[in-house]
C-alpha atoms as a PDB file:
ATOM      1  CA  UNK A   1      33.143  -7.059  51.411  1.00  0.00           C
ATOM      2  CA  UNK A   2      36.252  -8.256  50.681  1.00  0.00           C
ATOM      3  CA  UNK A   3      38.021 -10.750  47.826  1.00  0.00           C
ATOM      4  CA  UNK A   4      37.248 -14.118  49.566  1.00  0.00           C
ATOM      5  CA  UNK A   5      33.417 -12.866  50.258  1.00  0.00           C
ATOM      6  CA  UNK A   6      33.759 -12.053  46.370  1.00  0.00           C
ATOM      7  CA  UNK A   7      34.651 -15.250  45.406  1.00  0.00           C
ATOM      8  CA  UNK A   8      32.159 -16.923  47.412  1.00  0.00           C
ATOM      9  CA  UNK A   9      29.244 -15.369  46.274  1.00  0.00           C
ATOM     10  CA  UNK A  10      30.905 -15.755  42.453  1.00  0.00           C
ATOM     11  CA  UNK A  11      31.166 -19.130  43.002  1.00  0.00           C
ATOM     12  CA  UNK A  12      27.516 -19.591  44.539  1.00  0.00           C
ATOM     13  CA  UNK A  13      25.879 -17.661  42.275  1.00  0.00           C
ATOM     14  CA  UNK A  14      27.486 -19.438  39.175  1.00  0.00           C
ATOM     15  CA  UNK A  15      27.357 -22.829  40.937  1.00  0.00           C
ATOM     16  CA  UNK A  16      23.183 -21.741  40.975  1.00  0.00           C
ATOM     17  CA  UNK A  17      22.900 -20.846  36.923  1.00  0.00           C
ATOM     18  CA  UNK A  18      24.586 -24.393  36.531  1.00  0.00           C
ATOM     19  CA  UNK A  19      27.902 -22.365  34.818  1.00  0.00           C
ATOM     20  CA  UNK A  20      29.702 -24.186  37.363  1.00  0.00           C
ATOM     21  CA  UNK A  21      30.389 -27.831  38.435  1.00  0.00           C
ATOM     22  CA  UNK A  22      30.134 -28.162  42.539  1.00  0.00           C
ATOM     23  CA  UNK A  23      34.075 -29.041  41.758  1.00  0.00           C
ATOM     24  CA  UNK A  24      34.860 -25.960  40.461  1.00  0.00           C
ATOM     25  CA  UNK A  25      33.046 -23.741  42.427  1.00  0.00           C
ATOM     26  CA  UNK A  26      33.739 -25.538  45.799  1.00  0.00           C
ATOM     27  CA  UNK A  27      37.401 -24.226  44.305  1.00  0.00           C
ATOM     28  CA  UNK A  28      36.933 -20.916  43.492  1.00  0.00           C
ATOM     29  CA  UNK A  29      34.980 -20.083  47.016  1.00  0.00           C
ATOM     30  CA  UNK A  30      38.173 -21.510  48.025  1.00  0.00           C
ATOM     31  CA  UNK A  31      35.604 -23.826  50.628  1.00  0.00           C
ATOM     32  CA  UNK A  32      35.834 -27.708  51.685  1.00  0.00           C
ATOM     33  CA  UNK A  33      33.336 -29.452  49.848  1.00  0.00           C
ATOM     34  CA  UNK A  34      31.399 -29.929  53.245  1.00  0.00           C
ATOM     35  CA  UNK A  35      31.568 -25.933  53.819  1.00  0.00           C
ATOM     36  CA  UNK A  36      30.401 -25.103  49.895  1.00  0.00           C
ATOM     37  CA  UNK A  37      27.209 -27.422  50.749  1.00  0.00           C
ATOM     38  CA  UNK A  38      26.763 -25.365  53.941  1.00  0.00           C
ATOM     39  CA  UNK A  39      26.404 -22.744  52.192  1.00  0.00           C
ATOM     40  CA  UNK A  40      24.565 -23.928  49.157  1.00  0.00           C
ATOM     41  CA  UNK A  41      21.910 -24.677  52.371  1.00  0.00           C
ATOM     42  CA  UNK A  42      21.733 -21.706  53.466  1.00  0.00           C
ATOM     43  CA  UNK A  43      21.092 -19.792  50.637  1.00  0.00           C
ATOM     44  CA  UNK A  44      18.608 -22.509  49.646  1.00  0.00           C
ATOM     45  CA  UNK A  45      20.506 -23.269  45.982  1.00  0.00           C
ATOM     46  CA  UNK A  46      19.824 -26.847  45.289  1.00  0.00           C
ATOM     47  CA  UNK A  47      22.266 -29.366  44.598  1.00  0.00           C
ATOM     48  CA  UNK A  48      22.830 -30.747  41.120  1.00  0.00           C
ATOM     49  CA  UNK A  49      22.198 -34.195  40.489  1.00  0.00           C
ATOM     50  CA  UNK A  50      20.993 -35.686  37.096  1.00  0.00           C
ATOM     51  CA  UNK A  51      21.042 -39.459  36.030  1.00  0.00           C
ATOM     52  CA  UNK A  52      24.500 -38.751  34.746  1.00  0.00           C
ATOM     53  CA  UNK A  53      25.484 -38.133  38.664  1.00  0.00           C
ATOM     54  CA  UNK A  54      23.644 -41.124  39.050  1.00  0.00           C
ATOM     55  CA  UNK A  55      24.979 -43.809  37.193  1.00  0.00           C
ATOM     56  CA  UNK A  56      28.482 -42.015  38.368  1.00  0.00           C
ATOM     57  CA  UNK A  57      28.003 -43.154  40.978  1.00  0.00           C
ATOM     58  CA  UNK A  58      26.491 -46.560  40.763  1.00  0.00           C
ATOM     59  CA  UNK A  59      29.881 -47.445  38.511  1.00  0.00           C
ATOM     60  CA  UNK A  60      32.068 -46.177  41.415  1.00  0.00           C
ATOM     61  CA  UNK A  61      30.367 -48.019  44.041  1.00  0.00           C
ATOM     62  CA  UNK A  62      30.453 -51.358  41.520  1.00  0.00           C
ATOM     63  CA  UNK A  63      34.377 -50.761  40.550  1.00  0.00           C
ATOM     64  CA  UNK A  64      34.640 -50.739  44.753  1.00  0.00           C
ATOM     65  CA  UNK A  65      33.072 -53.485  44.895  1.00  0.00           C
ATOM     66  CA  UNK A  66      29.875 -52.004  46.769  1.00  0.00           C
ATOM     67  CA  UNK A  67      27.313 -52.539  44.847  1.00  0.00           C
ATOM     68  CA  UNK A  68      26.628 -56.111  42.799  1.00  0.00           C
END
Protein backbone atom coordinates (compact mmCIF):
# COMPACT_ATOMS: atom_id res chain seq x y z
CA UNK A 1 0.00 0.00 0.00
CA UNK A 2 1.48 3.04 -0.46
CA UNK A 3 1.20 6.90 1.13
CA UNK A 4 -1.76 8.12 -1.04
CA UNK A 5 -3.72 4.60 -0.33
CA UNK A 6 -2.71 5.65 3.39
CA UNK A 7 -4.21 8.76 3.31
CA UNK A 8 -7.27 7.64 1.75
CA UNK A 9 -8.26 5.15 3.99
CA UNK A 10 -7.12 7.82 7.00
CA UNK A 11 -9.27 10.12 5.64
CA UNK A 12 -12.32 7.61 5.13
CA UNK A 13 -12.07 6.06 8.14
CA UNK A 14 -11.96 9.40 10.17
CA UNK A 15 -14.47 11.04 7.79
CA UNK A 16 -16.76 7.65 9.18
CA UNK A 17 -16.15 8.31 13.24
CA UNK A 18 -17.33 11.96 12.32
CA UNK A 19 -13.44 13.25 13.45
CA UNK A 20 -13.51 14.73 10.16
CA UNK A 21 -15.56 17.29 8.13
CA UNK A 22 -16.19 15.89 4.30
CA UNK A 23 -13.88 19.25 3.72
CA UNK A 24 -11.14 18.08 5.41
CA UNK A 25 -11.04 14.70 4.60
CA UNK A 26 -11.94 15.17 0.85
CA UNK A 27 -8.30 17.09 1.51
CA UNK A 28 -6.33 14.80 3.16
CA UNK A 29 -7.36 11.74 0.61
CA UNK A 30 -6.07 14.37 -1.55
CA UNK A 31 -9.66 13.43 -3.79
CA UNK A 32 -12.20 15.88 -5.72
CA UNK A 33 -15.12 16.18 -3.71
CA UNK A 34 -17.03 14.08 -6.44
CA UNK A 35 -14.20 11.21 -6.11
CA UNK A 36 -14.27 11.31 -1.93
CA UNK A 37 -18.23 10.61 -2.36
CA UNK A 38 -17.31 7.76 -4.74
CA UNK A 39 -15.68 6.35 -2.41
CA UNK A 40 -17.67 7.10 0.66
CA UNK A 41 -20.28 4.81 -1.76
CA UNK A 42 -18.43 2.25 -2.05
CA UNK A 43 -17.44 1.53 1.20
CA UNK A 44 -21.06 2.21 2.20
CA UNK A 45 -20.01 5.24 4.91
CA UNK A 46 -22.92 7.54 4.93
CA UNK A 47 -22.84 11.06 4.32
CA UNK A 48 -23.19 13.61 7.09
CA UNK A 49 -25.98 15.83 7.06
CA UNK A 50 -27.71 17.32 10.23
CA UNK A 51 -30.20 20.34 10.34
CA UNK A 52 -27.13 22.48 10.73
CA UNK A 53 -26.20 21.27 6.94
CA UNK A 54 -29.60 22.04 6.42
CA UNK A 55 -30.38 25.40 7.16
CA UNK A 56 -26.66 25.94 5.49
CA UNK A 57 -27.92 25.49 2.93
CA UNK A 58 -31.34 26.98 2.78
CA UNK A 59 -29.37 30.52 3.73
CA UNK A 60 -27.06 29.97 0.70
CA UNK A 61 -29.69 29.24 -1.69
CA UNK A 62 -31.79 32.51 -0.13
CA UNK A 63 -28.48 34.90 -0.19
CA UNK A 64 -28.49 33.55 -4.18
CA UNK A 65 -31.52 34.41 -4.50
CA UNK A 66 -32.92 30.71 -5.01
CA UNK A 67 -35.05 30.17 -2.62
CA UNK A 68 -37.89 32.94 -1.33
Amino acid sequence: MNTHDLRRELALTLYAQNRLSLGKARELAGLSLWEFRQWLSLRRIEAHYDSDDLQDDIETLRTLGRLS
